[in-house]
Protein backbone atom coordinates (compact mmCIF):
# COMPACT_ATOMS: atom_id res chain seq x y z
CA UNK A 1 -18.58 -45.01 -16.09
CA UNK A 2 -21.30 -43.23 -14.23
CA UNK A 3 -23.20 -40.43 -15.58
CA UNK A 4 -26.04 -37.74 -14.04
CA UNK A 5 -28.82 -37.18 -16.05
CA UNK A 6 -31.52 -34.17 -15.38
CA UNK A 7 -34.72 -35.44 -16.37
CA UNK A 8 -38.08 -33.22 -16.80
CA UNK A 9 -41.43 -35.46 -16.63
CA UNK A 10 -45.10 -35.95 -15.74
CA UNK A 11 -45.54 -35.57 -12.46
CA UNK A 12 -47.60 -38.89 -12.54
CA UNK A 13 -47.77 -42.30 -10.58
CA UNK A 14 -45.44 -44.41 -12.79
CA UNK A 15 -43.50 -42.53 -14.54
CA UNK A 16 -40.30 -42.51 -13.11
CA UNK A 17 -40.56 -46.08 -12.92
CA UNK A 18 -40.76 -46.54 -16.46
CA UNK A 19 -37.74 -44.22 -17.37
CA UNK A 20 -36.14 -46.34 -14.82
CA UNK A 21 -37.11 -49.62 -16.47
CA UNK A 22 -36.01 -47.64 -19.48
CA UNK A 23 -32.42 -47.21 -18.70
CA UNK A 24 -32.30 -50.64 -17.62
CA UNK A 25 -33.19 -51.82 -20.95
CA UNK A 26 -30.51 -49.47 -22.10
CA UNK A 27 -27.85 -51.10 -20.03
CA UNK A 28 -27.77 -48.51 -17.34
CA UNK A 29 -27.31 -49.71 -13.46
CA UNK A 30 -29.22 -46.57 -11.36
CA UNK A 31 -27.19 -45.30 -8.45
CA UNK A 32 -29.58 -42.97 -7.24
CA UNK A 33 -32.25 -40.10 -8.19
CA UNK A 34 -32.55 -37.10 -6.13
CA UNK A 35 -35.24 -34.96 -6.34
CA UNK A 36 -34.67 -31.42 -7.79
CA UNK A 37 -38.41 -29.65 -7.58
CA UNK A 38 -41.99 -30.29 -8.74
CA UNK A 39 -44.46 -28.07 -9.36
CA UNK A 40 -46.97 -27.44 -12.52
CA UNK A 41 -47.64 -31.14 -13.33
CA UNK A 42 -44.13 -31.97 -13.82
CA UNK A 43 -41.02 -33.08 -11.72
CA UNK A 44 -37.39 -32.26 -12.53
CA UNK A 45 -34.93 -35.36 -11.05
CA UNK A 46 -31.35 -35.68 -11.26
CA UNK A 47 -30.42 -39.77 -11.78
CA UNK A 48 -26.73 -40.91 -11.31
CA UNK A 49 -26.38 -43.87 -13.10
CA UNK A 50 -23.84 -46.43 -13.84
CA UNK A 51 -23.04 -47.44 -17.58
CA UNK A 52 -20.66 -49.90 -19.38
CA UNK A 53 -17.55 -48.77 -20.55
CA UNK A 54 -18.70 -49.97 -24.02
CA UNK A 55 -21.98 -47.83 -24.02
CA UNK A 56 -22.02 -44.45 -25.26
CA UNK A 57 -23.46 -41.76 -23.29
CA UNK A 58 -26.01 -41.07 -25.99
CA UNK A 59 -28.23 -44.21 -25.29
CA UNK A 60 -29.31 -42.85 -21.90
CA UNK A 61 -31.29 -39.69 -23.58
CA UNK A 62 -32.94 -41.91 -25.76
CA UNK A 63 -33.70 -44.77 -23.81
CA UNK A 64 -35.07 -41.67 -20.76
CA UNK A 65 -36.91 -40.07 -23.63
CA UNK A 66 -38.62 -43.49 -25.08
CA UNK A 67 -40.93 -42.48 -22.42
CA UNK A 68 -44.09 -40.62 -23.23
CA UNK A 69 -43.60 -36.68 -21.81
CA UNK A 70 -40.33 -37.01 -20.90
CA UNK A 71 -37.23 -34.89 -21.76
CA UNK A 72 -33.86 -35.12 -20.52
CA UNK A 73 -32.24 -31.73 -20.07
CA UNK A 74 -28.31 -32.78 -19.69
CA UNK A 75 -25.77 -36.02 -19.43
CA UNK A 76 -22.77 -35.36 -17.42
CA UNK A 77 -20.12 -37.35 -15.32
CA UNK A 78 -21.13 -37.89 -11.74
CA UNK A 79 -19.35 -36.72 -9.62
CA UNK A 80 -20.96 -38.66 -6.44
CA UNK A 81 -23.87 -38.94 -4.45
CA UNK A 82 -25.74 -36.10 -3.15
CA UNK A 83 -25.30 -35.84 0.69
CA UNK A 84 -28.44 -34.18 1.90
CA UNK A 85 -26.87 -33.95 5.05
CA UNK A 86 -23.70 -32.00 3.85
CA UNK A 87 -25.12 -28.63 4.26
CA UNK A 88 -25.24 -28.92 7.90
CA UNK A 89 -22.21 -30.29 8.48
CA UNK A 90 -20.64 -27.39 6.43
CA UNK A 91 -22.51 -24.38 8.43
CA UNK A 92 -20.77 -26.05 11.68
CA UNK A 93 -17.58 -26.15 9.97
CA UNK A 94 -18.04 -22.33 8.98
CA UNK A 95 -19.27 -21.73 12.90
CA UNK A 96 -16.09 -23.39 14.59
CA UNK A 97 -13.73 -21.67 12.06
CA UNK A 98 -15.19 -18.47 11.19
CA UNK A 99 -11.93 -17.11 10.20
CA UNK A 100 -11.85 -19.77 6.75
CA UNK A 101 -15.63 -19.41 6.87
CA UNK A 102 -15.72 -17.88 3.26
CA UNK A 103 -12.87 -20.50 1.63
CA UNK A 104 -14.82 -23.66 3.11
CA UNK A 105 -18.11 -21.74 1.47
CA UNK A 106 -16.66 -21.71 -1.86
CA UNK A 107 -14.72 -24.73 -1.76
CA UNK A 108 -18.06 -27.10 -0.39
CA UNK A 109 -20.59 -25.20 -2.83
CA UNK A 110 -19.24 -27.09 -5.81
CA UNK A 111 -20.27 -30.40 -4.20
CA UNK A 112 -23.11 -29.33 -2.47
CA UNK A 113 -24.61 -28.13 -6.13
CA UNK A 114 -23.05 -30.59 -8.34
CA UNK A 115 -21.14 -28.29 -10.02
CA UNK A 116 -17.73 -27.07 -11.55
CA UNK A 117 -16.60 -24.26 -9.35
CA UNK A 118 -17.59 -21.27 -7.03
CA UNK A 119 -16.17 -18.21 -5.51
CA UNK A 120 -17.39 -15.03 -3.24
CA UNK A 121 -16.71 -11.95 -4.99
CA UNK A 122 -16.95 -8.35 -3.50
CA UNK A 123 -17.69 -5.02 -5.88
CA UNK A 124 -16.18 -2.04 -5.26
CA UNK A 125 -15.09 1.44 -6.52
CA UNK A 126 -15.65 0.47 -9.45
CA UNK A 127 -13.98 -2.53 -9.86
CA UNK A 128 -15.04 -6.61 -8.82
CA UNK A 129 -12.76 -9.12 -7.02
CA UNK A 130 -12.79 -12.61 -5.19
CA UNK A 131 -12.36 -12.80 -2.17
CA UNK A 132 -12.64 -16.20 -1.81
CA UNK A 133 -12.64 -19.36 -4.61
CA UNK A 134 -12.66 -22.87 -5.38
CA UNK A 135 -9.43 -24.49 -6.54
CA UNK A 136 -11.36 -24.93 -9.63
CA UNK A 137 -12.51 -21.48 -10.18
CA UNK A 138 -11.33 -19.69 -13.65
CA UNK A 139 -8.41 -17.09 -13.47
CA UNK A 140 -10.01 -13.79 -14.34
CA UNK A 141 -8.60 -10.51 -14.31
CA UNK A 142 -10.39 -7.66 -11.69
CA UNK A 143 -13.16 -5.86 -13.64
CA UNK A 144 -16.34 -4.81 -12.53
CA UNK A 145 -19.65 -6.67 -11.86
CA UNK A 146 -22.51 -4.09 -12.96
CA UNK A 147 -25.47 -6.11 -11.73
CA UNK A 148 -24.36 -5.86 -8.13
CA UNK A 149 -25.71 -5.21 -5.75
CA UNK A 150 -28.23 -8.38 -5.69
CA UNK A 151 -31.12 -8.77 -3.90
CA UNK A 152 -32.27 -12.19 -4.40
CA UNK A 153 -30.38 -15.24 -6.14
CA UNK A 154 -30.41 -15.20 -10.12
CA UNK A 155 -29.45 -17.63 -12.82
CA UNK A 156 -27.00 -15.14 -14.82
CA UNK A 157 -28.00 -14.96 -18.47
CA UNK A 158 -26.09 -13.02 -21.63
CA UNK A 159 -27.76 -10.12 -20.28
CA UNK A 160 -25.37 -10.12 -17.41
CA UNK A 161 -21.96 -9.30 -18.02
CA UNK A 162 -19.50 -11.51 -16.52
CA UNK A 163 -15.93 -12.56 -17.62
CA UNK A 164 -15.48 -14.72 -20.15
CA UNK A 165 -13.87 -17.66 -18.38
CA UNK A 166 -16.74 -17.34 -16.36
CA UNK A 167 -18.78 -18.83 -19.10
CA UNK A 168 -16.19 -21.36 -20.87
CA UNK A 169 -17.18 -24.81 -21.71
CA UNK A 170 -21.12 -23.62 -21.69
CA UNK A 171 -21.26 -22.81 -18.31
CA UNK A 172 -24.32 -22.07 -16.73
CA UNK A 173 -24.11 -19.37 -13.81
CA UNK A 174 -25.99 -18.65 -10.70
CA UNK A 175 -25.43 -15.70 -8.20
CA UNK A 176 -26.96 -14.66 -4.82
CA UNK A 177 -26.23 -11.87 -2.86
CA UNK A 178 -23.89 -12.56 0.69
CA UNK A 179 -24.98 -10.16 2.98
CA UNK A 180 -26.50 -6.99 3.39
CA UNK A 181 -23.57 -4.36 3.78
CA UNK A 182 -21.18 -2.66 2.32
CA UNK A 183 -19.38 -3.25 -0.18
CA UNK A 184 -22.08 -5.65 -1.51
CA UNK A 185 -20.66 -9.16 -2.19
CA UNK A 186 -21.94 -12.10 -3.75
CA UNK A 187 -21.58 -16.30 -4.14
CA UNK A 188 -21.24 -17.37 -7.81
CA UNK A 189 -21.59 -20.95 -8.62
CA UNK A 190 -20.58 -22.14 -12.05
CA UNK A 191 -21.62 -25.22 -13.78
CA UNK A 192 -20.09 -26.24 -16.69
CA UNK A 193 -21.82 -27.81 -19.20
CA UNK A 194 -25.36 -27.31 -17.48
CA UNK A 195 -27.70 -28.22 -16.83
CA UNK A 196 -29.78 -24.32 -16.13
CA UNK A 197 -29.82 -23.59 -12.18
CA UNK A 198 -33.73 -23.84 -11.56
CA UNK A 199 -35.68 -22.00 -9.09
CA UNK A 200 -35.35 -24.73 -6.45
CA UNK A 201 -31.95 -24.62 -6.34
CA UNK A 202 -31.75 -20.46 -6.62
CA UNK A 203 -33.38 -20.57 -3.52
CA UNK A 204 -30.95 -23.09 -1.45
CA UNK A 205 -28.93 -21.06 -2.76
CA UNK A 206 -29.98 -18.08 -1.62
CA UNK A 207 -30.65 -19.44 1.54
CA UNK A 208 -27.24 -20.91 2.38
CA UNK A 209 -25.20 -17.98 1.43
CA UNK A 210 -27.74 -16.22 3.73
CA UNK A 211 -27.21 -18.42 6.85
CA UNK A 212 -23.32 -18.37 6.31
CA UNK A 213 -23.32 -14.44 5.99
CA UNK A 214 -24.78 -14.31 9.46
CA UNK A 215 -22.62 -17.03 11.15
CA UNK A 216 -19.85 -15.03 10.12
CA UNK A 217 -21.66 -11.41 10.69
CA UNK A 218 -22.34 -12.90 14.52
C-alpha cells in the first residue's frame, strides 16, 4: 500500500538521505518526495512511499524519526504523484471553458493540493453558499461565513467558524479570497486528516484562485 508522509528536518547536506536509507531499512520502497518549503534551517517534504501489505503504517514515523532532528508531521494514503505541471494545464482548461471555469477549479484543487475536497463559496445578505464543489465536498446546510470578506489566504483555525462537516475526520482547512468584487467569494480546500496547510502552500493557493478569478473576470 502506498502512503505520504510530511516530514519536517534539518535543512542539512545528508539528511534526507538518511531518512531515506531509514525507510528502506523499514521496508518502505520511495516513490517520490516533493518539496513543500524551506526556510529557517529546516525543510518540510512530502514522501510517497510504497509499503508491504504486512507492514503497519506506524513503522514509517519511527523509522523517519530514528533520524536525529527529524519529525514527521502526518501518514496518509497517497493518492498519486504530484504533477507539477497540472496547474497549467488546468488554467487552460478554465480559459477554453470559462463557463465550467469554477466546477473544474474545485474539482482539480483536491489533486492539485493533495487533499480531500474543495468548493467556491459566495457570502451574502447574510447568509454563505457554494457555488461550486468537489464531488467530495461535505453536504452543509446555507449559513453564514463571518470571516469573509478575505484578503489574503488563511489556514482556518477554531477561531473561525465554519460548519461542522467542514471539519469531520480532523480536517484541516485553508481559504483564500476569489476575487475582488461583490459579493466577496472564496476557495476552501479541506484536508482530512492533515497534515496543517503551511505558508507555502497558502500562497499557491492564493495565487491560483487569483489567476483563475481573472481568466474568468476577462
Amino acid at each position: 500500500m502506498s502512503f505520504l508522509l510530511r516530514v519536517v528536518l534539518p535543512d542539512k547536506p545528508g539528511n534526507l538521505g538518511a531518512v531515506a536509507s531509514a525507510l528502506g531499512g523499514a521496508g518502505a520502497d520511495i516513490l517520490s518526495v516533493d518539496v513543500v518549503e524551506r526556510g529557517g534551517g529546516q525543510a518540510v517534504d512530502d514522501i510517497a512511499v510504497e509499503l508491504p501489505t504486512n507492514r503497519p503504517p506506524d513503522v514509517l514515523i519511527t523509522a523517519a524519526e530514528s533520524v536525529p532532528g527529524v519529525a514527521v508531521e502526518s501518514v496518509r494514503p497517497h493518492t498519486g504523484q504530484l504533477d507539477t505541471h497540472r496547474e497549467l494545464e488546468l488554467l487552460d482548461e478554465i480559459a477554453g471553458d470559462p463557463g465550467h471555469g469554477l466546477d473544474l477549479l474545485a474539482a482539480e484543487v483536491p489533486r492539485l493540493f493533495r487533499a480531500g475536497w474543495a468548493l467556491v463559496a459566495v457570502s451574502e445578505d447574510g447568509r454563505s453558499y457554494r457555488i461550486a464543489e468537489s464531488s467530495t465536498a461535505p453536504e452543509t446546510r446555507t449559513g453564514d461565513l463571518p470571516w469573509l470578506p478575505l484578503d489574503r489566504a488563511i489556514a482556518l483555525d477554531e477561531s473561525h467558524w465554519v460548519p461542522e462537516p467542514w471539519r469531520a475526520m480532523d480536517t484541516e482547512l485553508a481559504a483564500a479570497p476569489f476575487g475582488t468584487g461583490a459579493p466577496p467569494k472564496t476557495l476552501v480546500v479541506g484536508r482530512p486528516g492533515g497534515p496543517v496547510f503551511r505558508p507555502s502552500e497558502l500562497a499557491r493557493l492564493a495565487h491560483l484562485a487569483g489567476i483563475v478569478a481573472t481568466v474568468l473576470k476577462a
